[in-house]
Protein backbone atom coordinates (compact mmCIF):
# COMPACT_ATOMS: atom_id res chain seq x y z
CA UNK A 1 12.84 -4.49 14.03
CA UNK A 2 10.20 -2.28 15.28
CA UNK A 3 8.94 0.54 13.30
CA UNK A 4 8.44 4.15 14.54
CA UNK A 5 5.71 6.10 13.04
CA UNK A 6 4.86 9.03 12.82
CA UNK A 7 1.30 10.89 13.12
CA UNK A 8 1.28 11.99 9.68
CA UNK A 9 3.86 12.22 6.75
CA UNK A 10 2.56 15.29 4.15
CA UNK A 11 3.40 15.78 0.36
CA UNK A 12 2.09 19.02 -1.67
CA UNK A 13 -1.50 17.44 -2.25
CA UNK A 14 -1.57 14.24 0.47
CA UNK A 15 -1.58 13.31 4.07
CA UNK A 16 -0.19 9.54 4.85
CA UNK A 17 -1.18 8.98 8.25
CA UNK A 18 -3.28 6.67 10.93
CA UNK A 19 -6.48 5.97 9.69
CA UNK A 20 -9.40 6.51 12.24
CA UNK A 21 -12.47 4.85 13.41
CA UNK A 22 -14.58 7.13 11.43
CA UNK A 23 -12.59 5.76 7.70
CA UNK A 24 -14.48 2.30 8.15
CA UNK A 25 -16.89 2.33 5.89
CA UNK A 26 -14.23 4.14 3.35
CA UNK A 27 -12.14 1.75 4.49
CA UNK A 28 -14.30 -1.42 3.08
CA UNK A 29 -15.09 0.63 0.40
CA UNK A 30 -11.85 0.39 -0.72
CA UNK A 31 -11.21 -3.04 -0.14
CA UNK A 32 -14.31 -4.24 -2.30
CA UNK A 33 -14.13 -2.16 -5.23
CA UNK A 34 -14.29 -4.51 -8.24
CA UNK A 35 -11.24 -2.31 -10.01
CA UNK A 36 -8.82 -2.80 -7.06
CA UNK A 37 -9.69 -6.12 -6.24
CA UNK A 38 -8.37 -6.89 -9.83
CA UNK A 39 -4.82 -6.27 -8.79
CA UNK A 40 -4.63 -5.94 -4.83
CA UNK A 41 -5.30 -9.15 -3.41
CA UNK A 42 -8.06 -9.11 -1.06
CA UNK A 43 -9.73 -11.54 0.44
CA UNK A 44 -13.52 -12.85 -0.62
CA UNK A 45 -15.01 -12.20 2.41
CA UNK A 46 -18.34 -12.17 4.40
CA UNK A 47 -19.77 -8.03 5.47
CA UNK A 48 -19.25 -9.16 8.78
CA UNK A 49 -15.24 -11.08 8.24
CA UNK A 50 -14.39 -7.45 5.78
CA UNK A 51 -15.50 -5.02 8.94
CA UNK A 52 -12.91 -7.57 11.07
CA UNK A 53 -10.67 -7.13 8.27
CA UNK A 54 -11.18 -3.34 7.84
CA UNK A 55 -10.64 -3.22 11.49
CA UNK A 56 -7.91 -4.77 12.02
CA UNK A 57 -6.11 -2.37 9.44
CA UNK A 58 -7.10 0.43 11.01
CA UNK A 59 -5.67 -1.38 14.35
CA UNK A 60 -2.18 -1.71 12.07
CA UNK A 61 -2.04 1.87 11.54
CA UNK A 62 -2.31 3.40 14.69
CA UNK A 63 1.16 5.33 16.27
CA UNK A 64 1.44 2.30 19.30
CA UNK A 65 1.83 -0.38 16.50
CA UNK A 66 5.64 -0.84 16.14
CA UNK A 67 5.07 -4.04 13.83
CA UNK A 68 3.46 -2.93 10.67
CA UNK A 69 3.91 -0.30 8.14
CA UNK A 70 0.35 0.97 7.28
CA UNK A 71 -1.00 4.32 6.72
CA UNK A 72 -4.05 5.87 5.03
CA UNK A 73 -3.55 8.43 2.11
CA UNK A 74 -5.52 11.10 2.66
CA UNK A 75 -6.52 13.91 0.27
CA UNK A 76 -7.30 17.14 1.80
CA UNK A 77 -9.56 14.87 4.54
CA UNK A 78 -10.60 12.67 2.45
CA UNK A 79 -9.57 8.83 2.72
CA UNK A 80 -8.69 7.82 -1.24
CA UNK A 81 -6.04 4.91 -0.51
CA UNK A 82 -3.68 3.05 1.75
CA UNK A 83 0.39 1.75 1.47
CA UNK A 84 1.40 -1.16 3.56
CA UNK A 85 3.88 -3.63 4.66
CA UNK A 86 3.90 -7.18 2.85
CA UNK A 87 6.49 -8.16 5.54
CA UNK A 88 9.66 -7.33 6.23
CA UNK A 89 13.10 -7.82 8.07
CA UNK A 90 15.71 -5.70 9.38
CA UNK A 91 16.91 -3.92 5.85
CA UNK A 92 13.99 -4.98 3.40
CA UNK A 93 10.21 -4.36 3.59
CA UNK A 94 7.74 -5.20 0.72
CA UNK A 95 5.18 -2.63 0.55
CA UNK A 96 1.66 -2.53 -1.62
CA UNK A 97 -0.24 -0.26 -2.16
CA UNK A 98 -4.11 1.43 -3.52
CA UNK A 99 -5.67 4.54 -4.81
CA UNK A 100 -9.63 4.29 -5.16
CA UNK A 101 -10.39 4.39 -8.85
CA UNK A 102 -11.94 7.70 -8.73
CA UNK A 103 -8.93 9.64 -7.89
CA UNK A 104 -6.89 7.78 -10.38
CA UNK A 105 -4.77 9.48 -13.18
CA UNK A 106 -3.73 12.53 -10.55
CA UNK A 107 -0.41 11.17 -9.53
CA UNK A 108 -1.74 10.13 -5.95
CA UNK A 109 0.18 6.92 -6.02
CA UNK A 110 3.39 8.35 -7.41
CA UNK A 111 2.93 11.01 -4.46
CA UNK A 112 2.26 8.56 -1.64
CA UNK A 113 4.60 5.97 -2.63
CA UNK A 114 7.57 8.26 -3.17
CA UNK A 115 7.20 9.93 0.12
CA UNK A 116 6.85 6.28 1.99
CA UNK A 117 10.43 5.28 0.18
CA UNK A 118 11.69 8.41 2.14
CA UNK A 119 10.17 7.91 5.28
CA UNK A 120 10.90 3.91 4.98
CA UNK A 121 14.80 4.93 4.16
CA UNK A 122 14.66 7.41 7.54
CA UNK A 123 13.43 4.26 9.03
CA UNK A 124 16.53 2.73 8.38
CA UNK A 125 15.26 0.41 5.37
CA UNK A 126 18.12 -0.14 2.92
CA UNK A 127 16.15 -2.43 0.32
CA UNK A 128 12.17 -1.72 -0.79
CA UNK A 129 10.35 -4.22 -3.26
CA UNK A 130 7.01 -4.06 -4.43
CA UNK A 131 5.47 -6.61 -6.94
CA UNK A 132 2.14 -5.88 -9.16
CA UNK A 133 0.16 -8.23 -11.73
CA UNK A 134 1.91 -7.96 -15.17
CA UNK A 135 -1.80 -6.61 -16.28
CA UNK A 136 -1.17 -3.82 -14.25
CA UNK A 137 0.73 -1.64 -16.19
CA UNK A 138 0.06 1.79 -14.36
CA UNK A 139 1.28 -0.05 -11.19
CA UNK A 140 4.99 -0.52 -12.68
CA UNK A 141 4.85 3.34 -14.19
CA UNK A 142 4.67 4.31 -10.51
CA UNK A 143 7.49 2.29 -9.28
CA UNK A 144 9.31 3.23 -11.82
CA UNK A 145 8.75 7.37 -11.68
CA UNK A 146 9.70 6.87 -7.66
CA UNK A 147 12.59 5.33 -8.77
CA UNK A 148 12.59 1.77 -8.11
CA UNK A 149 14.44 -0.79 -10.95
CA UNK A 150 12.91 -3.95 -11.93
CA UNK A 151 14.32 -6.91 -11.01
CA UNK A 152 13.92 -10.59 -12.56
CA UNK A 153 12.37 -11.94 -9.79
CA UNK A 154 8.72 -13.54 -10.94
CA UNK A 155 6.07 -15.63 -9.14
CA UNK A 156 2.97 -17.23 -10.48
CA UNK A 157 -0.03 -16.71 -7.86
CA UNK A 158 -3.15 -18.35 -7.54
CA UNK A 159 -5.72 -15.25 -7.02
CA UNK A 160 -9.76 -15.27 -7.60
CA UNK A 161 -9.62 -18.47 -9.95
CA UNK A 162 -6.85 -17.22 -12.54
CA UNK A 163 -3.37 -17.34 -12.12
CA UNK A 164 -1.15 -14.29 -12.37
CA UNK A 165 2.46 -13.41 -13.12
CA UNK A 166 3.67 -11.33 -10.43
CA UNK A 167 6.55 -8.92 -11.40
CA UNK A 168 8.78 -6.76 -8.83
CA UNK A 169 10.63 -3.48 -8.66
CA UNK A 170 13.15 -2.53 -6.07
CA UNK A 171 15.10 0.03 -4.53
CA UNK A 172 18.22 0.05 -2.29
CA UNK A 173 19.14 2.96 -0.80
């Protein structure tokens, strides 16, 4: 399945779209804050293998890419977080996603998450799951306010030198 996206997807307060060349730095940012590298996995990586990294997101997100889901969230211009693809088939994706700590507590994730269920249903998606650490209780809160139902699925993974429960939530449209 190839995925069509499109150049932006608004809400009331956020923009979801491509991110650019100039959200690099905001971009790594991101992926090395100490609060979401608690419960996002990312990689420990060199500065030089994170710009790769960070680069080859932003590669991910542009309009030509038909084989990932990936879009910056955007507040007012400002680049605060990201959803993505985990993988996915022809009816099911698994999608994460991140909201820099500072613009936690506003709703952003509940926001950007419930508009990607509707553009991931237009899509022609009929089955979403996303999984969060079982310490991340504000993760499951947002899943379940945009909807999705846990399910009983569970994995143990191996991430930074402890070993986490990994819990899911789904929706089928």
């Amino acid at each position: 399945m190839e995925l069509t996206k499109k150049k932006s997807i608004n809400t009331n307060r956020l923009t979801l779209k491509p991110f650019s060349s100039e959200d690099l730095n905001s971009l790594i940012e991101i992926l090395t804050n100490d609060e979401i590298t608690k419960n996002f996995m990312v990689p420990i990586l060199s500065e030089e293998e994170m710009t790769k990294l960070a680069k080859k997101i932003i590669s991910y997100s542009s309009i030509e890419d038909k084989n990932h889901f990936e879009y910056g969230i955007y507040l007012q211009d400002k680049l605060v977080g990201f959803i993505n693809d985990c993988g996915f088939t022809d009816r099911q994706i698994e999608i994460g996603y991140v909201i820099h700590p500072a613009y936690h507590n506003n709703g952003f994730a509940t926001e950007a998450v419930s508009i990607a269920l509707s553009e991931l249903k237009l899509m022609g998606f009929k089955r979403v799951i996303a999984g969060y650490f079982s310490s991340n209780i504000a993760s499951s809160r947002v899943m379940e306010k945009c909807g999705m139902k846990k399910i009983t699925d569970e994995k143990k993974i191996e991430y930074r030198g402890k070993i986490h429960k990994c819990l899911y939530y789904v929706i089928e449209f």
